[in-house]
Protein backbone atom coordinates (compact mmCIF):
# COMPACT_ATOMS: atom_id res chain seq x y z
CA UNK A 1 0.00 0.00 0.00
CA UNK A 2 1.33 3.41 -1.32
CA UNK A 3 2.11 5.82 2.22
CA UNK A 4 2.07 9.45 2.04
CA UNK A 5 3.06 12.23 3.42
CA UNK A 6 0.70 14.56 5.74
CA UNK A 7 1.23 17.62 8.04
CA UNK A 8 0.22 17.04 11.60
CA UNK A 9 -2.98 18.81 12.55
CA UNK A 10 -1.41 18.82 16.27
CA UNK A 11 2.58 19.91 15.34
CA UNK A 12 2.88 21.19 11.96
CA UNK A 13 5.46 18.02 11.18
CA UNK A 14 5.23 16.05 8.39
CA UNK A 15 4.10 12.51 9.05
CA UNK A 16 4.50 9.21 6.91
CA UNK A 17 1.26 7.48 7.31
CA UNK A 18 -0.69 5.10 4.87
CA UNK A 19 -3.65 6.10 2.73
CA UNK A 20 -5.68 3.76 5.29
CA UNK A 21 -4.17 5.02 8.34
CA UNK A 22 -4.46 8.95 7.16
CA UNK A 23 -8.22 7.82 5.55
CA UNK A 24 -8.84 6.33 9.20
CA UNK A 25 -7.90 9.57 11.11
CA UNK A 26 -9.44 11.88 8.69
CA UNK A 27 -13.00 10.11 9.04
CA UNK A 28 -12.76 10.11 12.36
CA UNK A 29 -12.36 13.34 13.12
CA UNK A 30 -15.27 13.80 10.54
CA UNK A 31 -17.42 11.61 12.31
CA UNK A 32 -16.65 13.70 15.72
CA UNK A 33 -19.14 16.89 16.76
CA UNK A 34 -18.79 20.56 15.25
CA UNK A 35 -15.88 21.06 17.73
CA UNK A 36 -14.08 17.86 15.90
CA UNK A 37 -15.45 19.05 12.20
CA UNK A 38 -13.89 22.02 12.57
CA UNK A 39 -10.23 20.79 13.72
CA UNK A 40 -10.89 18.49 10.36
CA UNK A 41 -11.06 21.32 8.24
CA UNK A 42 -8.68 23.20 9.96
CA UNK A 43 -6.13 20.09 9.24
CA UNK A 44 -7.47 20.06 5.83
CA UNK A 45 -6.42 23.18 4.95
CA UNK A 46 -3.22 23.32 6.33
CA UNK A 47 -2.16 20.60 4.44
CA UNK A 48 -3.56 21.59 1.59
CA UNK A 49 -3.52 25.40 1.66
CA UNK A 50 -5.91 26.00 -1.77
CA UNK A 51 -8.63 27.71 -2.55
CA UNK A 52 -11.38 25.79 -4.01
CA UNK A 53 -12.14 26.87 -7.39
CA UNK A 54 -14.45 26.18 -10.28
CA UNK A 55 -12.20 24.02 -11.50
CA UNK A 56 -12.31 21.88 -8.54
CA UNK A 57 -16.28 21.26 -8.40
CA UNK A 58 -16.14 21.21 -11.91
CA UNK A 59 -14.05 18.41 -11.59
CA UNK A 60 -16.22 16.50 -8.98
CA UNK A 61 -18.55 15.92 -12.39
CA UNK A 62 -15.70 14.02 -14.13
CA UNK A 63 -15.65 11.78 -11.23
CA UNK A 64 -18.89 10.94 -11.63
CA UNK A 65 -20.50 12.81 -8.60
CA UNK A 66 -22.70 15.54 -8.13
CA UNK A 67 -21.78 19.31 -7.22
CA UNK A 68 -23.27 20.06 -3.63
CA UNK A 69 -25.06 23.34 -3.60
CA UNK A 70 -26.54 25.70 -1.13
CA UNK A 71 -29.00 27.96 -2.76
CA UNK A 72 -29.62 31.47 -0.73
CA UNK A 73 -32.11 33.59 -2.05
CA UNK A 74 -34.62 36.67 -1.89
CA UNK A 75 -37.02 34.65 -3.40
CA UNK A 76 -40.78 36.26 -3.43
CA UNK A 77 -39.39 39.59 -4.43
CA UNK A 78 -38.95 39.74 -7.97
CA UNK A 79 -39.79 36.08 -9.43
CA UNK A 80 -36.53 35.45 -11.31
CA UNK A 81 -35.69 33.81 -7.88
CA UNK A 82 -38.75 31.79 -8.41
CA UNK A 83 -37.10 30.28 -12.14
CA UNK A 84 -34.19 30.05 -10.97
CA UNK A 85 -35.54 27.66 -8.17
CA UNK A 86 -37.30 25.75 -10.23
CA UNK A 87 -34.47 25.50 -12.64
CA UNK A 88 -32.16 24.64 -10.09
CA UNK A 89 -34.55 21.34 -9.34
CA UNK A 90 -33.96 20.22 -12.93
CA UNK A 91 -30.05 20.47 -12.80
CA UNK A 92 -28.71 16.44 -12.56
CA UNK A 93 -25.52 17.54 -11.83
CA UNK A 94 -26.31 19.42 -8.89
CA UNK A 95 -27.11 18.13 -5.41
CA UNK A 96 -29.09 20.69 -3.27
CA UNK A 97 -28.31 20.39 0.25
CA UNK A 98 -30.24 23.47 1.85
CA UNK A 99 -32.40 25.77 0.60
CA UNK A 100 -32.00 29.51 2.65
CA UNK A 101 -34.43 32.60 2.46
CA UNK A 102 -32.44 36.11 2.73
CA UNK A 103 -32.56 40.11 2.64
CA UNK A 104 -35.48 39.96 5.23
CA UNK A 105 -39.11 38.88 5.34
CA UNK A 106 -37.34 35.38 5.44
CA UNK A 107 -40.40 33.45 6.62
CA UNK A 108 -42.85 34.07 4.02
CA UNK A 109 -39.97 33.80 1.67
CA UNK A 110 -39.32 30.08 2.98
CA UNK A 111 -43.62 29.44 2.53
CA UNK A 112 -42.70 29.85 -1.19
CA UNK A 113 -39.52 27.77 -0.92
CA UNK A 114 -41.49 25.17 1.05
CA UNK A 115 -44.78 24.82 -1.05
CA UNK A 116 -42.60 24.68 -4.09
CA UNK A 117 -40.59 21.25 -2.34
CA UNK A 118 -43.97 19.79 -2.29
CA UNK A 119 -44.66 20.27 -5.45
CA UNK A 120 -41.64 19.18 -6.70
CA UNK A 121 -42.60 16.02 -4.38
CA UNK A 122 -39.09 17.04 -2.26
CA UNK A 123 -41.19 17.64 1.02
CA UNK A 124 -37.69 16.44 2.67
CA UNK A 125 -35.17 19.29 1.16
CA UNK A 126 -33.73 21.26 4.36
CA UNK A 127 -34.77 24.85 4.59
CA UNK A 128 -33.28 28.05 6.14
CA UNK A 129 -34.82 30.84 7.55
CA UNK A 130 -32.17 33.66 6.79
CA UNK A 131 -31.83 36.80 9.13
CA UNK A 132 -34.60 39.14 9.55
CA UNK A 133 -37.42 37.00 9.73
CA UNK A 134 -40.86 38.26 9.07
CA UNK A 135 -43.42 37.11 7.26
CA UNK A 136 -45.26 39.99 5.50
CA UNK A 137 -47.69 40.18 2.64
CA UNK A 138 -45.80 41.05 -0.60
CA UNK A 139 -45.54 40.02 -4.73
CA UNK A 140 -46.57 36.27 -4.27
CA UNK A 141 -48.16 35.73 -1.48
CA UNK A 142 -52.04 34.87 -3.02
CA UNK A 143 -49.74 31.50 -3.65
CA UNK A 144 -49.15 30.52 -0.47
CA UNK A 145 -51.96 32.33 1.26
CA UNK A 146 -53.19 28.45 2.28
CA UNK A 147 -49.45 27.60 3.11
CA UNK A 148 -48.31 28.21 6.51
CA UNK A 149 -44.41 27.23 7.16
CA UNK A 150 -45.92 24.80 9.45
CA UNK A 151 -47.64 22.51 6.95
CA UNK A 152 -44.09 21.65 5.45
CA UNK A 153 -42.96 18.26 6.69
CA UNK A 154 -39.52 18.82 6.02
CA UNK A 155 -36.49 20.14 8.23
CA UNK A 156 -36.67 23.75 8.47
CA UNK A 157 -33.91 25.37 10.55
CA UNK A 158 -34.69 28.82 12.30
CA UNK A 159 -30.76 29.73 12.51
CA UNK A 160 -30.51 29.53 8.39
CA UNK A 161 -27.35 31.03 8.65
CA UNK A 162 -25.90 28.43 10.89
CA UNK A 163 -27.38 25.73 8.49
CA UNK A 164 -25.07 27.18 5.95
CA UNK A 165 -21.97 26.81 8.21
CA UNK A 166 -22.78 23.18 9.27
CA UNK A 167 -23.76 22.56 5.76
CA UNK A 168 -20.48 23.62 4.54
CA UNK A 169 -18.45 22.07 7.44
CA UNK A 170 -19.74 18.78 7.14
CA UNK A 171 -19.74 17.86 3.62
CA UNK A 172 -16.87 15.72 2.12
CA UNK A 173 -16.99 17.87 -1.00
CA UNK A 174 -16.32 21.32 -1.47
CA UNK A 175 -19.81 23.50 -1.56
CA UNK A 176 -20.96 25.87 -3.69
CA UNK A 177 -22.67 29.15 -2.36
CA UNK A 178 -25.22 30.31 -4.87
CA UNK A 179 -27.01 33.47 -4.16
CA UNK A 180 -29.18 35.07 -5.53
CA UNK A 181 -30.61 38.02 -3.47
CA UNK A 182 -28.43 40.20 -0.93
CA UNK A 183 -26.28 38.55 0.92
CA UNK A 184 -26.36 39.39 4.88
CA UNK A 185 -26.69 35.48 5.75
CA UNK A 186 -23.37 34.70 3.94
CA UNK A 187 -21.68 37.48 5.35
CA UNK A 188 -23.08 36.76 8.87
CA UNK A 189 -21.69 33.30 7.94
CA UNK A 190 -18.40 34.11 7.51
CA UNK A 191 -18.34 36.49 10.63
CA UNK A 192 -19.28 33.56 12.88
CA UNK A 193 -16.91 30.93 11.05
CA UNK A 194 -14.38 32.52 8.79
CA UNK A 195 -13.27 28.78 8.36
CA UNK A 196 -16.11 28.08 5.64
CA UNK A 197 -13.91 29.47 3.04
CA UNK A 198 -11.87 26.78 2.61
CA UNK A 199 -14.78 24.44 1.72
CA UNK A 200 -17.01 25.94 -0.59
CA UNK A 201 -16.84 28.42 -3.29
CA UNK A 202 -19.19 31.62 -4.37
CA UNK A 203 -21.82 31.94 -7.20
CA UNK A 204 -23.77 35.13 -7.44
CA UNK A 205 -26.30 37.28 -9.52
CA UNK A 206 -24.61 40.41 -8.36
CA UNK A 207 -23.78 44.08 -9.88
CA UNK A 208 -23.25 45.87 -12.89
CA UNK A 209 -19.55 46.51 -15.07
CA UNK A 210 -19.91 47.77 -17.93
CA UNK A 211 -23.62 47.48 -18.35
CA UNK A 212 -26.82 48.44 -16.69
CA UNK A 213 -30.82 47.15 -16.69
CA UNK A 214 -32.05 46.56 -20.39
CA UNK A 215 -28.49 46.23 -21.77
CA UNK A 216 -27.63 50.07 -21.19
CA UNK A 217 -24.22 50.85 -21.84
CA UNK A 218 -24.40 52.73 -18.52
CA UNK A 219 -23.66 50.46 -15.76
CA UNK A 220 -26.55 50.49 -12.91
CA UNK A 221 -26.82 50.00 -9.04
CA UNK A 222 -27.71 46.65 -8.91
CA UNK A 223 -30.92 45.82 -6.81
CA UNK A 224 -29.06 42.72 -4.79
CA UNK A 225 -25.67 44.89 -4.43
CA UNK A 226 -28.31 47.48 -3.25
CA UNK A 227 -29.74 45.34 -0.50
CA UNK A 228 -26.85 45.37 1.28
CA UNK A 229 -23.57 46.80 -0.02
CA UNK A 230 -21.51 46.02 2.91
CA UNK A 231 -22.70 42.63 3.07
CA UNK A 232 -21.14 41.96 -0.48
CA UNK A 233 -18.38 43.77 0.18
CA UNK A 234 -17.73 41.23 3.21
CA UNK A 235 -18.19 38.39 0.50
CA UNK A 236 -15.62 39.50 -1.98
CA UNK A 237 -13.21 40.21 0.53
CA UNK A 238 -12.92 37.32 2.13
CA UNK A 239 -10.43 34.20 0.95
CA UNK A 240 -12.47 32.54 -1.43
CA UNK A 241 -13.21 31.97 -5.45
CA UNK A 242 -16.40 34.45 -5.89
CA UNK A 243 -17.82 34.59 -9.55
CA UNK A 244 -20.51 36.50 -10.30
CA UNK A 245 -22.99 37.05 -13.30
CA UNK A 246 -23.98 40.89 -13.32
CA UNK A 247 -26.59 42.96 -15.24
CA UNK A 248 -24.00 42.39 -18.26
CA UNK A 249 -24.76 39.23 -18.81
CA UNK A 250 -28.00 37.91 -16.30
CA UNK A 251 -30.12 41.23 -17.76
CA UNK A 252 -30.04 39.99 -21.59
CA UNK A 253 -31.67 36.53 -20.66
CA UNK A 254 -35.48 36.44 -21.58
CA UNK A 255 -37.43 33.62 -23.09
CA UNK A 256 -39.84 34.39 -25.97
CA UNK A 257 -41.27 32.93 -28.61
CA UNK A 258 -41.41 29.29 -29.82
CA UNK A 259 -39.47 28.98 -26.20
CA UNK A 260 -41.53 30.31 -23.71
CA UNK A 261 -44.54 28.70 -25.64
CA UNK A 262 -42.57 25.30 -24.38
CA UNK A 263 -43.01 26.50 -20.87
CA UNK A 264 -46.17 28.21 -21.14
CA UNK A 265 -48.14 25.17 -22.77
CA UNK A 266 -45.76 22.37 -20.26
CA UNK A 267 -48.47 20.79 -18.00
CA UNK A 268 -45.96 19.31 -15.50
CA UNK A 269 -47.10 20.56 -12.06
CA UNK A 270 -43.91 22.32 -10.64
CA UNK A 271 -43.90 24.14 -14.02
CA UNK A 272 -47.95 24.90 -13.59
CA UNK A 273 -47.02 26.20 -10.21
CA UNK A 274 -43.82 28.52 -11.73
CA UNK A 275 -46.23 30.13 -14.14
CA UNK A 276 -49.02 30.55 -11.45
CA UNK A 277 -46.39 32.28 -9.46
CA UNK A 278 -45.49 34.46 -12.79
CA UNK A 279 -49.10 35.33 -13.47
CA UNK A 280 -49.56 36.56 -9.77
CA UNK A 281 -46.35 38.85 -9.60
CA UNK A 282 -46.86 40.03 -13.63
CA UNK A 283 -49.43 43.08 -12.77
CA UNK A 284 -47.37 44.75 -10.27
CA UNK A 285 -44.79 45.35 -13.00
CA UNK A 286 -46.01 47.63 -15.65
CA UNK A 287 -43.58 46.06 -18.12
CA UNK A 288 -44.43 42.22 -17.54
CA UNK A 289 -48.49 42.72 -17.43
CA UNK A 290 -48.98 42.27 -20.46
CA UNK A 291 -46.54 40.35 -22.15
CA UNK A 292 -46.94 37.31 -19.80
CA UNK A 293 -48.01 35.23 -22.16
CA UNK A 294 -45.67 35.90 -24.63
CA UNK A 295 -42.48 36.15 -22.60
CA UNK A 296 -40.71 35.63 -19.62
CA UNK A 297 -39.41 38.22 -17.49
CA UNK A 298 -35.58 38.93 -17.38
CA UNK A 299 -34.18 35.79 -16.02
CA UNK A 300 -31.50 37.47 -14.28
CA UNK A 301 -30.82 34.60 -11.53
CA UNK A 302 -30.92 31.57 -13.59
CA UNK A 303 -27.42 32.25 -14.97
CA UNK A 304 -26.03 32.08 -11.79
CA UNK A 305 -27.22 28.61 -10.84
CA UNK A 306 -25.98 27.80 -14.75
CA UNK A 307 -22.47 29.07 -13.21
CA UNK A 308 -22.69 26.56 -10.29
CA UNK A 309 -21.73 23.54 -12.98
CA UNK A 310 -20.69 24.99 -16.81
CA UNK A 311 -19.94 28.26 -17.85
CA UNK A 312 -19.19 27.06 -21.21
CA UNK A 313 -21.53 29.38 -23.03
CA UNK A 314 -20.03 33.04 -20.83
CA UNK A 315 -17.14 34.96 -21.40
CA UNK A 316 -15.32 35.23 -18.14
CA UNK A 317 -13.12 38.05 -17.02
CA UNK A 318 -11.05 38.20 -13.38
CA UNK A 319 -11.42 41.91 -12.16
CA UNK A 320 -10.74 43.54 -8.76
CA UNK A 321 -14.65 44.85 -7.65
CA UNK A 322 -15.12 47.33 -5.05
CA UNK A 323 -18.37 47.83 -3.54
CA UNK A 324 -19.44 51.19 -3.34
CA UNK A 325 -21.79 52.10 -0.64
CA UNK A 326 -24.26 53.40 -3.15
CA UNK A 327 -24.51 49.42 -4.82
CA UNK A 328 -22.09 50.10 -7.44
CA UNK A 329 -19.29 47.38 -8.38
CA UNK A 330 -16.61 49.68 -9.76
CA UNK A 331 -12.91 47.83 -11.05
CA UNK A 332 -10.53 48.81 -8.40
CA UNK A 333 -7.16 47.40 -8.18
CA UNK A 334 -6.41 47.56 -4.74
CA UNK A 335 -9.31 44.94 -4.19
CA UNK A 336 -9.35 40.94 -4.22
CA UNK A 337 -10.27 39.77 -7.73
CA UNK A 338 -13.91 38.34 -8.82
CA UNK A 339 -14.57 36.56 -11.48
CA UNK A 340 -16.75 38.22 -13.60
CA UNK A 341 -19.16 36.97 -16.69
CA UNK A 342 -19.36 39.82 -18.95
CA UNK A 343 -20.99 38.27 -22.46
CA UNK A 344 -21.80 35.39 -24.16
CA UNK A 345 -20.90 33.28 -26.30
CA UNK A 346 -23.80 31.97 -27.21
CA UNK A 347 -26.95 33.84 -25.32
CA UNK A 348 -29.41 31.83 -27.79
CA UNK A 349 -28.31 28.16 -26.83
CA UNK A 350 -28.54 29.47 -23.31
CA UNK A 351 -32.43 29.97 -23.62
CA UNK A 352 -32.55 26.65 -25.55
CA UNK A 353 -31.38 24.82 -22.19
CA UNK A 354 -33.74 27.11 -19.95
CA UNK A 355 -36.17 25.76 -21.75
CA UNK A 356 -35.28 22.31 -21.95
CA UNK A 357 -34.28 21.66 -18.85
CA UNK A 358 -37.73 23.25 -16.57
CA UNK A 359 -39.76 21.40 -19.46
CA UNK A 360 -38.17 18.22 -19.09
């Protein structure tokens, strides 16, 4: 049996151990309590000392697993969130451990999360309820206006943010973070256990380059940056891989056409329950009342749960982004870099695997 090398969690010295013997102390300090999961990752990262990238949980698909995925979102604001969900469902290669409401109102945000599951027949996916809970009236709630939080049968944790950490901390895999909303649960994560970093990696619909709402060439405030600008700013500065998808890329996607006639005619019931969603937000936005029959709204979160496995059809560009405390994400060399997707390069076959993926 081939021995290698590992550094001592305890000393910092190199010990020659075998795979079974390091295998063996490894699982058992897995197998310990949060206390002995987080001396684990401590010793994983010392011996390692990477960052996980896209490359890495890319990778996990080559070896024939599934990416693991925490998905934190605003949803029941704007009802992108509410696509992107249901896209994220219909993704094979990802494995959803915990779904997390954030950016306040995180209780009736988690009825929509939670009715959906059912639907979907996944009454046992975990739920968070982010920071801020309330549970007031807003865009979708004639949904769930028969769907208390307590009808759901599944786990839901009250301290969503912790979720995220033992989520992260626990799972043999590096994680990835895909958010879709502000972000004050992930940066309340990382204040409470910095640690996570080294285990998972960040996905985001946030902020605007080069390009505002509607393709301007005038780049915009974006409405998650918005939420909370010093929340984001906590995310990007922190030691991890963060990519992003702003307004440059997320605000082109719409479906139309021959394509959203595939999802508007699709009789499967979590699809039936996306466009009942749609046709209950659509007349509070001027723009979308009428044309919800013929098209989708902008699909701005979607792309970043695309980003959580391929980002074969975006053109990707490493900048240092500073948050401004007005929501702008400005290049600024003195800050950590981001990884940015700022076109495509194919926006078309993009739509085509919207579409066949929630149809399917």
């Amino acid at each position: 049996m081939r021995n290698m090398q590992r550094t001592s969690a305890f000393n910092g010295q190199p010990t020659t151990l075998s795979r079974r013997q390091w295998l063996r102390g490894t699982a058992a300090l897995a197998a310990g309590s949060a206390l002995s999961t987080t001396a684990f990752l401590a010793a994983k990262t010392k011996a390692t000392n990477q960052v996980t990238t896209y490359q890495d949980t890319f990778g996990l698909l080559k070896q024939g697993k599934k990416i693991p995925v925490i998905f934190d979102s605003d949803i029941g604001g704007d009802i992108d969130d509410t696509w992107a969900l249901v896209y994220l469902m219909k993704c094979p290669e990802l494995d959803v451990q915990l779904l997390v409401t954030d950016a306040g109102n995180t209780i009736y945000r988690a009825r929509i999360m939670a009715k959906m599951m059912d639907v979907f027949g996944r009454g046992d996916m975990p739920i968070g309820i982010g920071l801020q809970p309330g549970n007031r009236p807003s865009n979708q709630s004639k949904w769930i206006e028969d769907y208390p939080l307590g009808k759901y049968k599944g786990p839901v944790h009250k301290d969503g943010v912790q979720a995220i950490i033992d989520t992260i901390r626990t799972s043999p895999d590096p994680v990835t973070v895909i958010a879709t909303g502000g972000v004050p649960n992930i940066a309340e994560a990382l204040r409470r256990d910095p640690t996570i970093v080294h285990n998972a990696r960040f996905v985001g619909m946030h902020g605007s380059i080069y390009r505002g709402y509607g393709n301007n060439p005038k780049p915009a405030a974006e409405a998650n940056v918005r939420t909370d600008p010093q929340a984001l700013a906590t995310v990007f500065a922190a030691p991890w891989e963060c990519s992003v998808t702003p307004l440059d890329t997320c605000g082109r996607v719409v479906l139309a056409g021959e394509k959203y006639k595939r999802v508007y005619d699709c009789k499967k019931p979590e699809v039936r329950a996306l466009l009942e969603n749609y046709m209950i937000w659509a007349p509070g936005w001027a723009s979308n009342k009428r044309g919800r029959t013929k098209h989708s709204s902008t699909l701005f979160d979607v792309v970043a749960v695309y980003m959580a496995y391929s980002e074969k059809l975006l053109k990707m560009k490493t900048l240092p982004i500073r948050v401004t405390d007005k929501g702008m994400t400005v290049v600024d060399n003195s800050k950590r870099p981001v990884r940015c997707a700022l076109d495509w390069t194919d926006l078309s076959a993009f739509e085509d695997e919207i579409t066949q993926r929630i149809t399917a």
